[in-house]
Protein backbone atom coordinates (compact mmCIF):
# COMPACT_ATOMS: atom_id res chain seq x y z
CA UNK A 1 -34.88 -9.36 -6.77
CA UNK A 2 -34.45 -7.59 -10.09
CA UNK A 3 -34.35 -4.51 -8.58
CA UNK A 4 -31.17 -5.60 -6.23
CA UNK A 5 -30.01 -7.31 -8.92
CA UNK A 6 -29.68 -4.34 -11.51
CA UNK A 7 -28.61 -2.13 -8.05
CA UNK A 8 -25.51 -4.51 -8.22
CA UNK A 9 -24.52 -4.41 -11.85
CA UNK A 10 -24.40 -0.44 -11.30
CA UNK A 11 -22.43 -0.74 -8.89
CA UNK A 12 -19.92 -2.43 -11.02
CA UNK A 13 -20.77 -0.63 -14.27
CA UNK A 14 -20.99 3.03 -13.54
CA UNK A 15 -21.09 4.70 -17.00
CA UNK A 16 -18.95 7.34 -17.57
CA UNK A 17 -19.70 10.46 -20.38
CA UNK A 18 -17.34 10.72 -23.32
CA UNK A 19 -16.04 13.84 -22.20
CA UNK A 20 -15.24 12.45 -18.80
CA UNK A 21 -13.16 9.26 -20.63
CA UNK A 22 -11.81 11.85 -22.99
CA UNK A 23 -10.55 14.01 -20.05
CA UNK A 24 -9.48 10.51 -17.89
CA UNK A 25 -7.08 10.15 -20.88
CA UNK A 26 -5.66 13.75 -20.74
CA UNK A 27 -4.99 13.48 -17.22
CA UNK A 28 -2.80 10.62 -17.68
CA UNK A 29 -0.75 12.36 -20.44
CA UNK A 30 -1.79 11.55 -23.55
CA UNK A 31 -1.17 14.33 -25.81
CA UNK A 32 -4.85 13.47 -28.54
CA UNK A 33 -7.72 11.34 -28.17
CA UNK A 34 -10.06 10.58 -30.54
CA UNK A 35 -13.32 8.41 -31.05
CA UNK A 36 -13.32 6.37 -33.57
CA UNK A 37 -16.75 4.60 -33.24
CA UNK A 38 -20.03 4.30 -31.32
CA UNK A 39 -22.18 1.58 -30.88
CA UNK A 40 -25.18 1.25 -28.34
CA UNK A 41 -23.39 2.61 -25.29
CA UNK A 42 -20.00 1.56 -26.08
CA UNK A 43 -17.63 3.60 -27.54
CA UNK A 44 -13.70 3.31 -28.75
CA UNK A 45 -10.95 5.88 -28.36
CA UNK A 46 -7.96 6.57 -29.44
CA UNK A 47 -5.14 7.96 -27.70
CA UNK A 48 -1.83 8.84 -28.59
CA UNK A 49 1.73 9.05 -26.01
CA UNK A 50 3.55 12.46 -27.10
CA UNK A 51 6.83 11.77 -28.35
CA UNK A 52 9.72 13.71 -26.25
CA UNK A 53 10.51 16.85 -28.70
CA UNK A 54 7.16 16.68 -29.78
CA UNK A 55 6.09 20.46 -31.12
CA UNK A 56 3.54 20.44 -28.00
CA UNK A 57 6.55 21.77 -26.05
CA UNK A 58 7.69 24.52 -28.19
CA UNK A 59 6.06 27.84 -27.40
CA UNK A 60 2.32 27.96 -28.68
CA UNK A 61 0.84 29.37 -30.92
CA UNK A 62 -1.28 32.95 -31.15
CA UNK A 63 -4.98 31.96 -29.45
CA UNK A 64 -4.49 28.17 -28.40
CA UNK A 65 -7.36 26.21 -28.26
CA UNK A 66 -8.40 24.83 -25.17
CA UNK A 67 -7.57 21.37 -25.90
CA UNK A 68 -3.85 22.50 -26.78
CA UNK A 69 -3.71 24.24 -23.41
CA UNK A 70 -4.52 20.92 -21.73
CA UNK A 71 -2.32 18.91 -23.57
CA UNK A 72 0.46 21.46 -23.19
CA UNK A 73 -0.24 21.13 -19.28
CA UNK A 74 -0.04 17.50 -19.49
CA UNK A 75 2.88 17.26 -21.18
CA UNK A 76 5.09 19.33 -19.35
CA UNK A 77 7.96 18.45 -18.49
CA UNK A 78 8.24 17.59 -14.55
CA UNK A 79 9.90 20.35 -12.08
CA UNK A 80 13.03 19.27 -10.58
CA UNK A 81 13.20 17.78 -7.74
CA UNK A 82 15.02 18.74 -4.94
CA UNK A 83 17.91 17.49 -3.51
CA UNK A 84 16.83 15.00 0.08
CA UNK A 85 20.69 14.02 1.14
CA UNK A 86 18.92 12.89 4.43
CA UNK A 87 16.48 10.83 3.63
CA UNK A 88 18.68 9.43 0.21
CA UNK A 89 21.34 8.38 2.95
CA UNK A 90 18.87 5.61 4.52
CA UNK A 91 18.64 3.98 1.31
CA UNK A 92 20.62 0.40 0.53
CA UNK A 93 21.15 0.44 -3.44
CA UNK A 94 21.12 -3.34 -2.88
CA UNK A 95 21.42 -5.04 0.01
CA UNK A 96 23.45 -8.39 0.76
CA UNK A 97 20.11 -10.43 1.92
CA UNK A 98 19.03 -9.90 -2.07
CA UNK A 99 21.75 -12.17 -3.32
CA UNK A 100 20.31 -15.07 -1.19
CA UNK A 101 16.63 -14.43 -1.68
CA UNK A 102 16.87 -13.84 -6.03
CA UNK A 103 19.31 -16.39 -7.23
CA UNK A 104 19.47 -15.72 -11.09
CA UNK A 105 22.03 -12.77 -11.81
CA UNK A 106 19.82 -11.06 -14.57
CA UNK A 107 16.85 -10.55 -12.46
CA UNK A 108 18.73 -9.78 -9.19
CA UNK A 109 20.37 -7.05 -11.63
CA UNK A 110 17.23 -5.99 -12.92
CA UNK A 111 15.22 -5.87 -9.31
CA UNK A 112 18.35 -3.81 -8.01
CA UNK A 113 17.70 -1.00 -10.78
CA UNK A 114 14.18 -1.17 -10.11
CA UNK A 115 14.74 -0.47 -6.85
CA UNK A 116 17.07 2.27 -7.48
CA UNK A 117 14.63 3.75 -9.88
CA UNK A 118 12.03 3.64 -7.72
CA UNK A 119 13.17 5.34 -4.57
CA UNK A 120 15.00 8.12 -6.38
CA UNK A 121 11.36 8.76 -8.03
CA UNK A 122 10.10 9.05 -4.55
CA UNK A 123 6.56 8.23 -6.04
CA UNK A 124 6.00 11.65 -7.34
CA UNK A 125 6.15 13.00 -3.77
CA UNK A 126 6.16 16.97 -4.17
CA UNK A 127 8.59 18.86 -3.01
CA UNK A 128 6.74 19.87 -0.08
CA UNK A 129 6.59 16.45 1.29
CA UNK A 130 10.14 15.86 0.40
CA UNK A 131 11.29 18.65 2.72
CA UNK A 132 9.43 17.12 5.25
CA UNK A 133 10.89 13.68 4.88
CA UNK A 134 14.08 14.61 4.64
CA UNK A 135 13.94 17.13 7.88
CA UNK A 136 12.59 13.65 9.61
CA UNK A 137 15.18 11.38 8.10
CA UNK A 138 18.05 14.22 9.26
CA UNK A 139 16.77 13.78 12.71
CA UNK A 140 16.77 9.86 12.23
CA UNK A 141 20.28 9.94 11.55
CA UNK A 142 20.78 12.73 14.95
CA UNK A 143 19.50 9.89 17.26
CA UNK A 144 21.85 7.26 18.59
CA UNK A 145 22.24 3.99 16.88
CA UNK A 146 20.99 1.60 19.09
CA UNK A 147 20.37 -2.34 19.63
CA UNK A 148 18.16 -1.58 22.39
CA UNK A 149 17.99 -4.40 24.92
CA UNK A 150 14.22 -4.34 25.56
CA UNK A 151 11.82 -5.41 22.83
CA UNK A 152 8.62 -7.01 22.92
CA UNK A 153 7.13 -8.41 20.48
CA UNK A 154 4.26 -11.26 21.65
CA UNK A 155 2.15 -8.20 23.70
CA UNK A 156 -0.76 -5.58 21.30
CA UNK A 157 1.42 -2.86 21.99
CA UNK A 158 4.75 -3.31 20.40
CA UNK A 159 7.59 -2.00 22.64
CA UNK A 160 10.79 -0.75 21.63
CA UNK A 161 13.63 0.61 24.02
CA UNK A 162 13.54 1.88 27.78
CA UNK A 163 13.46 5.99 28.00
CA UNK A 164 16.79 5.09 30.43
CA UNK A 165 18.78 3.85 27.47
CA UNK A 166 18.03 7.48 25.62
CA UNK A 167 19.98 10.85 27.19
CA UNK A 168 17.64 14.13 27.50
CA UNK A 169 18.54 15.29 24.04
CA UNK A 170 18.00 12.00 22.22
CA UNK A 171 14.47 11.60 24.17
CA UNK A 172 13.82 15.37 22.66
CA UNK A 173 14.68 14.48 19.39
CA UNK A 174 12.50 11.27 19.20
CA UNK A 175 9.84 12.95 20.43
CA UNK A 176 9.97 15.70 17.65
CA UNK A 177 10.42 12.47 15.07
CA UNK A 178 7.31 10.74 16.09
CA UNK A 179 5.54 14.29 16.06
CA UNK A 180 6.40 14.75 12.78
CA UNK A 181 5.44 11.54 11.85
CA UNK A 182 1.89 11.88 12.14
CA UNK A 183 -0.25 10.23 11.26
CA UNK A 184 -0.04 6.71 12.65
CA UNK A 185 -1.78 4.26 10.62
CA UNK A 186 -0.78 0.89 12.35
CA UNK A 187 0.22 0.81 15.41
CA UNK A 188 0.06 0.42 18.82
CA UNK A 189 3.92 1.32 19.60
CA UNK A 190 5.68 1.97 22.94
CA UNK A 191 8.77 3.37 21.71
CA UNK A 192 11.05 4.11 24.41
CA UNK A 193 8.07 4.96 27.02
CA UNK A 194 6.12 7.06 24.12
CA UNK A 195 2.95 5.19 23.60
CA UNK A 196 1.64 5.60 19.83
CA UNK A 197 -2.22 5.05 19.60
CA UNK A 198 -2.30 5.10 15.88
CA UNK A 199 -5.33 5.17 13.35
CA UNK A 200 -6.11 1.29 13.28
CA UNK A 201 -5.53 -1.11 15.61
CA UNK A 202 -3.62 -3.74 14.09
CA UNK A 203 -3.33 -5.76 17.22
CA UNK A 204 -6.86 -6.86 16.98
CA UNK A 205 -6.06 -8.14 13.36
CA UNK A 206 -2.91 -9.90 14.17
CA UNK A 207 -4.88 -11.56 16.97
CA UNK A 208 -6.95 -12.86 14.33
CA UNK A 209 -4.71 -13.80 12.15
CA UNK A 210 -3.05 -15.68 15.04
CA UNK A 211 -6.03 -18.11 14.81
CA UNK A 212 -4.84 -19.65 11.72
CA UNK A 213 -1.50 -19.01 11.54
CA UNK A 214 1.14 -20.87 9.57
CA UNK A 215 4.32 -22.04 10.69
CA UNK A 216 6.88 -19.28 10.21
CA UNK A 217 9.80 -20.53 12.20
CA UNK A 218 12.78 -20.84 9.68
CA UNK A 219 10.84 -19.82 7.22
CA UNK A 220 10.76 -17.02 4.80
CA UNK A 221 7.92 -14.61 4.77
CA UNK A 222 6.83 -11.27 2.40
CA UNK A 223 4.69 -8.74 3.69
CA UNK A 224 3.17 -7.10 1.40
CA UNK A 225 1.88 -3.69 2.03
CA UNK A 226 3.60 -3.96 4.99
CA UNK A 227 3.08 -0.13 6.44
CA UNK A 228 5.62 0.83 9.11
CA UNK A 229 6.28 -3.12 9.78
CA UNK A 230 3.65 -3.40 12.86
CA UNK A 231 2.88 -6.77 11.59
CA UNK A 232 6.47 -7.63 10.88
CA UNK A 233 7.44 -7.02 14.02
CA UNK A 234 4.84 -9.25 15.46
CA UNK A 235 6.14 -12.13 13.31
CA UNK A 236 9.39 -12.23 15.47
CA UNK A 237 7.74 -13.86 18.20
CA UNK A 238 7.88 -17.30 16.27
CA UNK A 239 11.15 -16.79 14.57
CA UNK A 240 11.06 -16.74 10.79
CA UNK A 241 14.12 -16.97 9.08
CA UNK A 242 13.81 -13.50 7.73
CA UNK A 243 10.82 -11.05 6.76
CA UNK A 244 10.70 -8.58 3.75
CA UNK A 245 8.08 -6.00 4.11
CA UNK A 246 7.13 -4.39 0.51
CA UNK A 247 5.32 -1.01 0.45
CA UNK A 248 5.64 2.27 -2.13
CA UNK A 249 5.02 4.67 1.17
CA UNK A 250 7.39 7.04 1.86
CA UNK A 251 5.85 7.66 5.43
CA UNK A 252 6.07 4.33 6.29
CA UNK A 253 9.38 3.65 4.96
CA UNK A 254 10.75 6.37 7.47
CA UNK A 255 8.71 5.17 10.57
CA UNK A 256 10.16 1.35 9.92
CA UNK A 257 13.67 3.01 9.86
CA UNK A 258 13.07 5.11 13.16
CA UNK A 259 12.36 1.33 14.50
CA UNK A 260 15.56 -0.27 12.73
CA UNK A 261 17.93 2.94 13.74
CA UNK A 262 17.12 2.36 17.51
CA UNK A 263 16.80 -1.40 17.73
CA UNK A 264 17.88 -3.30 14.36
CA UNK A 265 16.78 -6.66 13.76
CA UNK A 266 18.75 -8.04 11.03
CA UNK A 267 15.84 -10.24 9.47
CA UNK A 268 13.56 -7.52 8.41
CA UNK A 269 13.90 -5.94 5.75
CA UNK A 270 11.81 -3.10 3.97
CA UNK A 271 11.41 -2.67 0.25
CA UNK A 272 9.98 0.67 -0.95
CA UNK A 273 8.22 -0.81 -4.25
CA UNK A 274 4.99 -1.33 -5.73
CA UNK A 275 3.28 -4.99 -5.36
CA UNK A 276 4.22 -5.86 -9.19
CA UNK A 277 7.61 -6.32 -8.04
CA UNK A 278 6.57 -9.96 -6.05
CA UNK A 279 6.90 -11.55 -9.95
CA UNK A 280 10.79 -10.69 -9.28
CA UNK A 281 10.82 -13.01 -6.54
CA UNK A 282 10.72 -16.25 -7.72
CA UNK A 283 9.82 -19.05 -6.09
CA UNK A 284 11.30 -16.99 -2.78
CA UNK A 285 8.67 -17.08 -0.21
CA UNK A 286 7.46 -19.82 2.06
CA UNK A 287 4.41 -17.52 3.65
CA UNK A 288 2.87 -13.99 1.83
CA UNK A 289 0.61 -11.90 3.84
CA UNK A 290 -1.53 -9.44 1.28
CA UNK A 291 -3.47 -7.48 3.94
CA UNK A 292 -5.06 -4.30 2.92
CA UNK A 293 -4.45 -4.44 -0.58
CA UNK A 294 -6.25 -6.04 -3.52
CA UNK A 295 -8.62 -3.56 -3.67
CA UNK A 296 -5.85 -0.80 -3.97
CA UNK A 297 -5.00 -2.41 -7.05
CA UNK A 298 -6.33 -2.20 -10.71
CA UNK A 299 -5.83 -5.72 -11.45
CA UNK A 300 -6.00 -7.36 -8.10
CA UNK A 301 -5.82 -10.94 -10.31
CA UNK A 302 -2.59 -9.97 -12.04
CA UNK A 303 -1.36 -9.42 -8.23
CA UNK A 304 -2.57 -12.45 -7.18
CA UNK A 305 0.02 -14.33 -10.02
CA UNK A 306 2.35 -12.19 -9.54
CA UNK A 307 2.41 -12.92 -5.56
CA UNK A 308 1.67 -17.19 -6.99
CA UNK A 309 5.37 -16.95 -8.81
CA UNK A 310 6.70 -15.36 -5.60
CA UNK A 311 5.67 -18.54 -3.87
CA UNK A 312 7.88 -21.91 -3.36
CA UNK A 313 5.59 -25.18 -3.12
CA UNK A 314 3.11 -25.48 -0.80
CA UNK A 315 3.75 -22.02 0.53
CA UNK A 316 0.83 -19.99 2.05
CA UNK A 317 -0.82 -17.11 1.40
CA UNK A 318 -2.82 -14.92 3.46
CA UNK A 319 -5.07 -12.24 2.39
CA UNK A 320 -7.25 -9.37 4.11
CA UNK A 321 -9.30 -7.29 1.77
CA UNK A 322 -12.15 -5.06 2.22
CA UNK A 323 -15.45 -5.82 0.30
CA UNK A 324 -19.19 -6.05 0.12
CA UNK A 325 -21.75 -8.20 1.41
CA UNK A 326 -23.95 -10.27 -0.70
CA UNK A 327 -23.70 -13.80 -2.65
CA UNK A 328 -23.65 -12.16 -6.01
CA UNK A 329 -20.20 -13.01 -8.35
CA UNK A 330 -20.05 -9.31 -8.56
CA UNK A 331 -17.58 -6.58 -7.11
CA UNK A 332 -18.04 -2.69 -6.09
CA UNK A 333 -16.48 -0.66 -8.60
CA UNK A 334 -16.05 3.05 -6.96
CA UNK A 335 -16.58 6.26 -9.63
CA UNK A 336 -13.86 7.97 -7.68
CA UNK A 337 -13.36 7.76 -3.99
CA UNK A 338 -14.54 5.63 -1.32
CA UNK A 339 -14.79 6.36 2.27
CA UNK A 340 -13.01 9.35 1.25
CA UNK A 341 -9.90 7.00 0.00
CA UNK A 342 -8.48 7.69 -3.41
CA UNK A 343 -6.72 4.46 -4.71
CA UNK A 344 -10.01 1.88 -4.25
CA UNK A 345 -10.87 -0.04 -7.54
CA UNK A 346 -12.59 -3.17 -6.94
CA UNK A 347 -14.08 -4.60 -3.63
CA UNK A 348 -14.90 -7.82 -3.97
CA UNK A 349 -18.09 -10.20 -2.82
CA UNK A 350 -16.37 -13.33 -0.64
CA UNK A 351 -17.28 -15.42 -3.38
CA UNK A 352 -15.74 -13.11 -6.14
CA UNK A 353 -12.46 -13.30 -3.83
CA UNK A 354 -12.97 -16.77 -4.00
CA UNK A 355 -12.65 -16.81 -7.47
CA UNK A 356 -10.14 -14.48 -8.04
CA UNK A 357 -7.80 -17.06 -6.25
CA UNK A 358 -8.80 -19.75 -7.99
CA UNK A 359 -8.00 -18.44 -11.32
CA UNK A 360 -5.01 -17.30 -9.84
CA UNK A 361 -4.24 -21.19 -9.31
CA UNK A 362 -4.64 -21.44 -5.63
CA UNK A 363 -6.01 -24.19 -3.50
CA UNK A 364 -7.61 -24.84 -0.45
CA UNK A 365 -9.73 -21.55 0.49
CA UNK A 366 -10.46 -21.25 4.20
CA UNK A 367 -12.24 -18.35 5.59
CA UNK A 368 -10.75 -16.73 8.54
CA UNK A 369 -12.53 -13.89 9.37
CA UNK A 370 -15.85 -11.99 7.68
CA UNK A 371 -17.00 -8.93 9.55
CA UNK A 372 -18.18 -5.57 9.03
CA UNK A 373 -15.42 -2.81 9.74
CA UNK A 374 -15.53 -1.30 12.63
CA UNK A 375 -15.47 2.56 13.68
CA UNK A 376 -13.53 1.09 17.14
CA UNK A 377 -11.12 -0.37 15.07
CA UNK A 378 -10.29 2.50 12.40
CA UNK A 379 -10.54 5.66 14.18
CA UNK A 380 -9.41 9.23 14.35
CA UNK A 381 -6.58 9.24 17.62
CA UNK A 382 -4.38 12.04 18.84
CA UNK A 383 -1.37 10.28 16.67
CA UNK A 384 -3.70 10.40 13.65
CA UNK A 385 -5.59 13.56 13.16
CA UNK A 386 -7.14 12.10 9.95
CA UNK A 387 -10.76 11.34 9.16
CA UNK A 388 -11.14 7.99 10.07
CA UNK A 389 -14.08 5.53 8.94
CA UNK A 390 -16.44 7.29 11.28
CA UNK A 391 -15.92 10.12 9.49
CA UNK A 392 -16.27 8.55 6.13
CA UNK A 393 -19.90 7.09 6.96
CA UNK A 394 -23.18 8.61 5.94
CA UNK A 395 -24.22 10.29 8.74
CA UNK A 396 -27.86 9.33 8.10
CA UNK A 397 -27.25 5.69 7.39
CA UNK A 398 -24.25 3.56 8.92
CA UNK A 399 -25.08 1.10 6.63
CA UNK A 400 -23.92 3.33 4.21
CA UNK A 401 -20.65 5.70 2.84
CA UNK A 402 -20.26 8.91 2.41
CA UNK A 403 -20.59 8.31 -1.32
CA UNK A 404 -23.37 5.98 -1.15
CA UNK A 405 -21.97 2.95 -1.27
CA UNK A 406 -22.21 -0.24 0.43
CA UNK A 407 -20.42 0.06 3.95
CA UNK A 408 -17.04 -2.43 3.53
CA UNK A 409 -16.48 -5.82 5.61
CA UNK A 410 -13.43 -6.85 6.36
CA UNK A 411 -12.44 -10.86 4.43
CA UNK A 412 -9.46 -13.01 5.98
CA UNK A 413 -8.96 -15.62 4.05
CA UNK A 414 -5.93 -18.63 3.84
CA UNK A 415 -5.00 -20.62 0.52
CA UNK A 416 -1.78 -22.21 -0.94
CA UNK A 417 -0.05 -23.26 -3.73
């Protein structure tokens, strides 16, 4: 018992050296650090933001040290960026449905900048990627604007368009698109008699989720970390009101508008920001889904509030998040990568996701789901030529990652406000 016990706490408490913090805090910019004390195995920093003009960006000195060479690197100003007129075009500055959905002037001003700011920044895409998007979002624009009379939206595979409504050219140039758009994450899609296997099968979640699902007709609903807008689409079949999908992915931002250039559906709506934003909806949303994302977050409790404020009365919330198994009040806290996935901070026990909610004032938990993850479900495909989970498990020990972790399981879980 002591031994699993003190297994768990380094789990969660992986010591790091002082040179490692010290270099942590370089990487992210700041121009000194210094300690300031020790005590046992604790130790305090300080670190201090460069001021713009700062004499770290005028030419350097004869024989720099090595720490001014690594500040100097840090602090350099960022290349330009250059210019995507393509993929810029697709962007709303601030859409009509906004007005309805954030009723106070100041903060619809305020979310309209952010989202400005944000999509110009392009998440600190490099210009390599930005070529690319904006060579798919040029062809985007090439194909036909359509309201394409066949949809389906109640069946795994969500199907979009008959290849008779497309012309020989248009069927070539969506067929380049969806090459380029590789890889898939969510999926399946049938768009216009192309049939997208993509890296997870988000059917077999949805049908899940379908088990305790709340009533979304009328209603408004967020999904957060919504991906290309699988899920979203899947929502239509019980006819919400209107659906905003919020994600800071470029590559999923262009696959939704592939979908919304050849069939638009004038209730869904995708928002390319980070999850802090939900604290700019007030009071806005009668249902959240959170699925796949609390442990992508640094302070998955400060999410939770945010996404609480987002809610009206009553409203519900549904979350999927990976974690570990075990009773413990504990949760995994990866040195650096997990399954091969940058990104990962905290995976929770069900019973620390349990609390997390509660002090994030919601009521009611009900367990929907509580499985291991599966290699059928996550898994390398022709549309997504990535390594997949199978690919990210210790070969030796399934049990197991690649880093040595804990393999995740997979928590659905239902509250409200």
């Amino acid at each position: 018992e002591i031994a699993r016990k003190k297994e768990a706490l380094m789990n969660v408490l992986i010591p790091f050296t002082e040179e490692e913090i010290r270099n942590a805090l370089y990487a992210a910019g700041f121009a000194s650090v210094e300690v300031i004390a020790k005590w046992n195995n604790f130790t305090t920093f300080i670190a201090r933001k460069a001021l713009v003009g700062n004499s770290l960006y005028s030419k350097s000195k004869a024989n720099p040290s090595t720490k001014q060479k690594r500040q100097k690197k840090n602090l350099a100003p960022p290349k330009t960026k250059i210019s995507t007129p393509h993929l810029d075009s697709l962007f709303d500055s601030c859409p009509d449905y906004l007005s309805d959905l954030v009723e106070d002037s100041k903060t619809l001003h305020a979310l309209c900048l952010k989202r400005i700011e944000s999509f110009y920044e392009k998440g600190g895409l490099s210009n390599h990627n930005l070529v690319s998007y904006d060579k798919i979002a040029k062809l985007i624009h090439t194909l036909p604007q359509l309201t394409s009379t066949k949809l389906i939206v109640n069946e795994s595979e969500v199907t979009i368009g008959d290849p008779s409504e497309l012309s020989e050219e248009a069927m070539i140039t969506l067929r380049e698109c969806v090459d380029l758009l590789k890889p898939w994450r969510k999926g399946p899609f049938n768009l216009f008699g192309i049939h997208i296997d993509a890296e997870w099968r988000s059917d077999w979640k949805w049908k899940r989720l379908q088990e305790s699902l709340p009533d979304l007709q009328d209603k408004v609903v967020c999904d957060l970390g919504c991906g290309n807008g699988y899920f979203m689409y899947r929502m239509m079949e019980y006819q919400p009101k209107l659906v905003v999908g919020i994600d800071p992915n470029m590559h999923a931002f262009l696959e939704f508008e592939l979908f919304a250039r050849l069939r638009g559906i004038n209730n869904l709506h995708f928002e390319y920001l980070r999850g802090d934003v939900m604290a700019s909806f007030v009071g806005a949303f009668d249902v959240v889904y959170c699925l796949g994302v609390l442990y992508h977050t640094p302070d998955p409790i400060g999410m939770l509030k945010d996404i609480y404020k987002s809610m009206k009365g009553n409203a519900t919330l549904i979350v999927d998040c990976q974690g570990i198994d075990g009773d413990d009040h504990i949760a995994l806290f990866p040195q650096k990568r997990y399954t091969n996935m940058k990104g990962v901070f905290f995976l929770p026990t069900l019973n620390t996701l349990r609390h997390w909610l509660q002090r994030a004032q919601f009521l009611n938990f009900e367990v929907i789901f509580n499985e291991e993850l599966s290699t059928d479900e996550q898994r390398t495909t022709d549309w997504a030529p990535v390594r997949s989970l199978e690919e990210s498990l210790d070969p030796n020990d399934s049990n197991k990652t690649i880093e040595g972790y804990p393999r995740a399981r997979r928590f659905y879980v239902r509250v409200r406000k």
